[in-house]
Protein backbone atom coordinates (compact mmCIF):
# COMPACT_ATOMS: atom_id res chain seq x y z
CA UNK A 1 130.83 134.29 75.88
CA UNK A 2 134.33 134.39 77.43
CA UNK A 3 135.03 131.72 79.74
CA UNK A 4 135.72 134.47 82.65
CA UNK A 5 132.00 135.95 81.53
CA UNK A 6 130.94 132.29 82.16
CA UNK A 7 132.57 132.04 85.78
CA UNK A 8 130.83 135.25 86.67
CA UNK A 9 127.70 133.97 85.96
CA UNK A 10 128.25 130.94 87.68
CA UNK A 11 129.41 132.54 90.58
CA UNK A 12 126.68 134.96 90.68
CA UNK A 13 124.20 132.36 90.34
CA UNK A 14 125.57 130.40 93.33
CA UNK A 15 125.73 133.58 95.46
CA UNK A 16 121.45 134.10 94.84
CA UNK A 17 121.06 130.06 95.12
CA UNK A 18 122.95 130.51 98.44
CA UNK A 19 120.97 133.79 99.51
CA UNK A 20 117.85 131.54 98.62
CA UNK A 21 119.21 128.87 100.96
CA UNK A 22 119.85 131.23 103.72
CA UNK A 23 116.20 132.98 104.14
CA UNK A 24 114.20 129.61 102.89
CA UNK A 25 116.47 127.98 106.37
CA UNK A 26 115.76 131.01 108.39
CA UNK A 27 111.74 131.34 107.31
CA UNK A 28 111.50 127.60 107.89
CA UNK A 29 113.12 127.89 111.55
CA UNK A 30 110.62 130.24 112.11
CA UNK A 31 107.28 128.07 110.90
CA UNK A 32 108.50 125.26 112.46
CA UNK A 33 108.85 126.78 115.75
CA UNK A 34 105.43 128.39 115.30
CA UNK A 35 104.14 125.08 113.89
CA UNK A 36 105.00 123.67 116.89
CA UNK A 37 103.46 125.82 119.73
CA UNK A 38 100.24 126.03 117.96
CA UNK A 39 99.67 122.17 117.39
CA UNK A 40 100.82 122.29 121.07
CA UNK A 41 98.27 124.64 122.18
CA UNK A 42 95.67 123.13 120.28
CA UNK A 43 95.53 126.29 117.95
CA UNK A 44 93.69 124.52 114.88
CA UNK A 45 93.81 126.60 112.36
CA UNK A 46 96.77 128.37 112.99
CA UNK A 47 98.50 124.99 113.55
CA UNK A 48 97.20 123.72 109.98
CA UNK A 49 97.76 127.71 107.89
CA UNK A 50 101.43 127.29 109.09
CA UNK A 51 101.70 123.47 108.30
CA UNK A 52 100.85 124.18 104.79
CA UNK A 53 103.63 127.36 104.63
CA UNK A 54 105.87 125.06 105.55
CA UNK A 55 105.68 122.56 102.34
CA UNK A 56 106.94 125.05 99.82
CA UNK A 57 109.53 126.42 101.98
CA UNK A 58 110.91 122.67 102.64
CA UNK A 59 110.58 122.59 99.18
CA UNK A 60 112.90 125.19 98.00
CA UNK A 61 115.71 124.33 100.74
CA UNK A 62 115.80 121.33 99.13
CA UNK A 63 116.15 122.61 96.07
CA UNK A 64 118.69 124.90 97.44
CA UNK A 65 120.53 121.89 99.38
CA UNK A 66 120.62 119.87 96.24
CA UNK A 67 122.27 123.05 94.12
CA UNK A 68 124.82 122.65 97.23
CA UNK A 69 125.56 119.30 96.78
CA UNK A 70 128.84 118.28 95.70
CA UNK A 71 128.52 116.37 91.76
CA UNK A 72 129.55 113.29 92.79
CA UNK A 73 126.76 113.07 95.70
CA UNK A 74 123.97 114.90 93.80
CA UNK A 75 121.99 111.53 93.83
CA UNK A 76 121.14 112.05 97.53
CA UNK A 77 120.05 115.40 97.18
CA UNK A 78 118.13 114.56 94.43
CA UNK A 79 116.60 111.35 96.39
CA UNK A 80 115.80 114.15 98.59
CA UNK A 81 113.82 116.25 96.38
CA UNK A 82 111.82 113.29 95.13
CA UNK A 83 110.98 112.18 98.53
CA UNK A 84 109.52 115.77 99.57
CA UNK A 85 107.44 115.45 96.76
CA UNK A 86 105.79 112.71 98.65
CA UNK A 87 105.91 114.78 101.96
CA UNK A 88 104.47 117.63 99.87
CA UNK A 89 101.38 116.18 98.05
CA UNK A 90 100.50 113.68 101.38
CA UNK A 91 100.90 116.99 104.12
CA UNK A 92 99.39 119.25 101.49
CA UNK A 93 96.60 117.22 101.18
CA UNK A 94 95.63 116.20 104.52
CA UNK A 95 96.20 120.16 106.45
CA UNK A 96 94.06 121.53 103.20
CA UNK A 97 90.98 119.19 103.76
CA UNK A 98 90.83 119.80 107.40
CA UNK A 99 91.73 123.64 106.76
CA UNK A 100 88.39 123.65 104.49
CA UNK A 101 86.42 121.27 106.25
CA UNK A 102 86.84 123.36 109.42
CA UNK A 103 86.17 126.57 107.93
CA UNK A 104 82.41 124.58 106.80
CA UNK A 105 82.12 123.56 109.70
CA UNK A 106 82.29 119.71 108.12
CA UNK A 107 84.44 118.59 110.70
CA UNK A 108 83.66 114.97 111.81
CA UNK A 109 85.50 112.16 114.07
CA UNK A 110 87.02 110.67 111.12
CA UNK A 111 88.93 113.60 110.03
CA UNK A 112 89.48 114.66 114.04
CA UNK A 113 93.26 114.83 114.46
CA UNK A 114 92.99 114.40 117.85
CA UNK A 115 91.95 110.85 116.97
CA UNK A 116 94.74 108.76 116.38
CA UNK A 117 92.41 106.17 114.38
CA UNK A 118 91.61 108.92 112.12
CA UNK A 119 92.30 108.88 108.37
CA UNK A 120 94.55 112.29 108.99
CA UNK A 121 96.47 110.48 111.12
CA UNK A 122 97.34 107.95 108.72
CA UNK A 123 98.07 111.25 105.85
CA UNK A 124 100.38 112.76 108.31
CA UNK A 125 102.55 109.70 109.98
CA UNK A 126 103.22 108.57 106.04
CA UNK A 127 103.80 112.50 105.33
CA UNK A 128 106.43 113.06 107.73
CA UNK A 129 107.58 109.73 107.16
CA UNK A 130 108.74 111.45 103.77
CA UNK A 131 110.15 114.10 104.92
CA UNK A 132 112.64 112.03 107.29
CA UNK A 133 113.31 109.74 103.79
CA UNK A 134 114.21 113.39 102.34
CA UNK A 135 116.43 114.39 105.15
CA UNK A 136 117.86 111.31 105.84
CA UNK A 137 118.88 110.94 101.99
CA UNK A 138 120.40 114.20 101.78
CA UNK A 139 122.16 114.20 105.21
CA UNK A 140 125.29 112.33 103.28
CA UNK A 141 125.65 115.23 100.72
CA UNK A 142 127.43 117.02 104.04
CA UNK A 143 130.47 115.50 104.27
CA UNK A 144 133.03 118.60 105.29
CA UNK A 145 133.62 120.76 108.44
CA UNK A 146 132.12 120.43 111.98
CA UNK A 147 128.95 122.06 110.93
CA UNK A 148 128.08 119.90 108.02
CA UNK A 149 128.67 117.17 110.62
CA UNK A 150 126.20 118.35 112.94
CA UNK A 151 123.15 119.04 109.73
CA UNK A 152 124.44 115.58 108.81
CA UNK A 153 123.61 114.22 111.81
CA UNK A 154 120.44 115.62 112.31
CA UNK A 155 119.05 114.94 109.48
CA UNK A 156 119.72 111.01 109.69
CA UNK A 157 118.43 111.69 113.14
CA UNK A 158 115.13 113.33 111.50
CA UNK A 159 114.97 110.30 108.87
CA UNK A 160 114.51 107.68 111.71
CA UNK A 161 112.38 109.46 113.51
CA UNK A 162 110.01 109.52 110.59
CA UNK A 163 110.91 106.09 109.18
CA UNK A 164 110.15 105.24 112.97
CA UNK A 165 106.85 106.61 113.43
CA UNK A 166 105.93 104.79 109.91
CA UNK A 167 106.84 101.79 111.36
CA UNK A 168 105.98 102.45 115.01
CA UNK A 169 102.24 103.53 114.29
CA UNK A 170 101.92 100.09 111.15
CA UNK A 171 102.26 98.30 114.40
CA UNK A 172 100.46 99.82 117.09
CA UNK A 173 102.84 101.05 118.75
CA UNK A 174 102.43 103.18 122.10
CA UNK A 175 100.76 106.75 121.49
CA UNK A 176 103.26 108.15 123.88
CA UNK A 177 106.44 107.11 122.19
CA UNK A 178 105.29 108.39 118.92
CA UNK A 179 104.57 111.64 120.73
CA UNK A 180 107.27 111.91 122.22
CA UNK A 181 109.19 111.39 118.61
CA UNK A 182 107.25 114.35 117.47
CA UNK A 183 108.61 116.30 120.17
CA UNK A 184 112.20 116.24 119.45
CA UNK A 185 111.26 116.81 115.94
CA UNK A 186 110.50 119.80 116.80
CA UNK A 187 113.82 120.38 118.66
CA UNK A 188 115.47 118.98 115.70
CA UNK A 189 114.18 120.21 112.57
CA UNK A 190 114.49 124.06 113.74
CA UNK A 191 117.78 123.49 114.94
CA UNK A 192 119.03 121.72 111.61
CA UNK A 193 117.36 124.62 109.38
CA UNK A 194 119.17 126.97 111.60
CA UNK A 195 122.57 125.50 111.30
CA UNK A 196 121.75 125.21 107.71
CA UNK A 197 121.33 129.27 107.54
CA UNK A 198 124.67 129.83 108.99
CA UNK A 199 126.34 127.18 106.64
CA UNK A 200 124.80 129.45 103.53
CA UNK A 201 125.61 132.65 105.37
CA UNK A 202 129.44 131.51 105.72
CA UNK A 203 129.05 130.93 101.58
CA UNK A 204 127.91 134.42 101.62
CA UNK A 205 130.12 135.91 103.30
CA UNK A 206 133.22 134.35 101.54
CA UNK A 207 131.89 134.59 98.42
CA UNK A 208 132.58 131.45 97.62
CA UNK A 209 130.52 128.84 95.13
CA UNK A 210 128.17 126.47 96.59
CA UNK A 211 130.49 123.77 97.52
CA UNK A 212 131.52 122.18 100.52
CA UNK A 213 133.80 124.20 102.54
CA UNK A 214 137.45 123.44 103.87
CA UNK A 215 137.01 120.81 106.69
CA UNK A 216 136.95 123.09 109.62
């Protein structure tokens, strides 16, 4: 293979890898937002069908994220991906057994998530406490441009929120606060995985391989 054959295929692989990036940010705005208003309206099983969506599509804009990363910052990334692993198999998990232990009508106070002693309580604060490890240790993969700035930002904001809540609910802390960190989680993950789409729509558009772009 000629080494212009070879650039082709590289660059046609980064163009799917960014398309992949693009609609895995956009479908993930979406089920976040709608993960949101049904855990807010109490919407059980709605709430949990679109909590479990959510782990693969996490999942591959990570992978997507970490095929964006720059060589010499590919450890993060790849922190990342391990990380949502953990976020993966704990979230999984927990929405699963109360997905099929509503549906058999097995549903007890010690699964209730509307307990905060619960068991699912203790799944899901050490869940999302992996997904802020995951977007905390990828956040310094974006190094270039005001918009990588912003999804840099973000996510270290997203990574102390759940390194927070870890720590905040280990010692008790006040139900309210770590409420009120789940609320602007869910102003800031949308809004990061929505920045993130027009970062891999720009790569799109210019055709360009998925590298950081000029410093804007």
């Amino acid at each position: 293979m000629s080494k212009r054959e070879s650039t082709n295929i590289s660059k046609e692989m980064d163009r799917k890898m960014a398309s992949l990036g693009f609609w895995s940010a956009i479908i993930m705005t979406i089920a976040v937002i709608f993960s949101g208003i049904t855990a807010t309206t109490a919407m059980k099983i709605p709430s949990l069908v679109s909590g479990i969506l959510l782990i693969p599509i996490f999942i591959l804009l990570m992978a997507c994220i970490h095929e964006f990363a720059p060589t010499d910052r590919k450890i993060f990334s790849r922190l990342g991906l391990l990380f949502t692993i953990g976020y993966a198999v704990l979230i999984g998990f927990n929405y699963y057994m109360q997905l099929t232990l509503v549906w058999k009508n097995l549903y007890s106070e010690m699964f209730a998530m509307d307990d905060p002693q619960s068991i699912m309580w203790v799944i899901e604060v050490l869940g999302y406490g992996f997904m802020g490890l995951a977007t905390l240790s990828a956040a310094f993969i974006f190094t270039t441009g005001k918009l990588e700035n912003v999804i840099r930002w973000l996510f270290i904001i997203n990574g102390v929120l759940g390194i927070g809540g870890m720590i905040g609910y280990a010692l008790g802390w006040s139900l309210n606060l770590l409420l009120g960190g789940l609320i602007v989680w869910d102003i800031i993950m949308p809004l990061s995985s929505l920045l993130l789409a027009v970062l891999f729509r720009r790569f799109l558009r210019a055709g360009n391989s998925l590298q950081p772009a000029p410093a804007a």
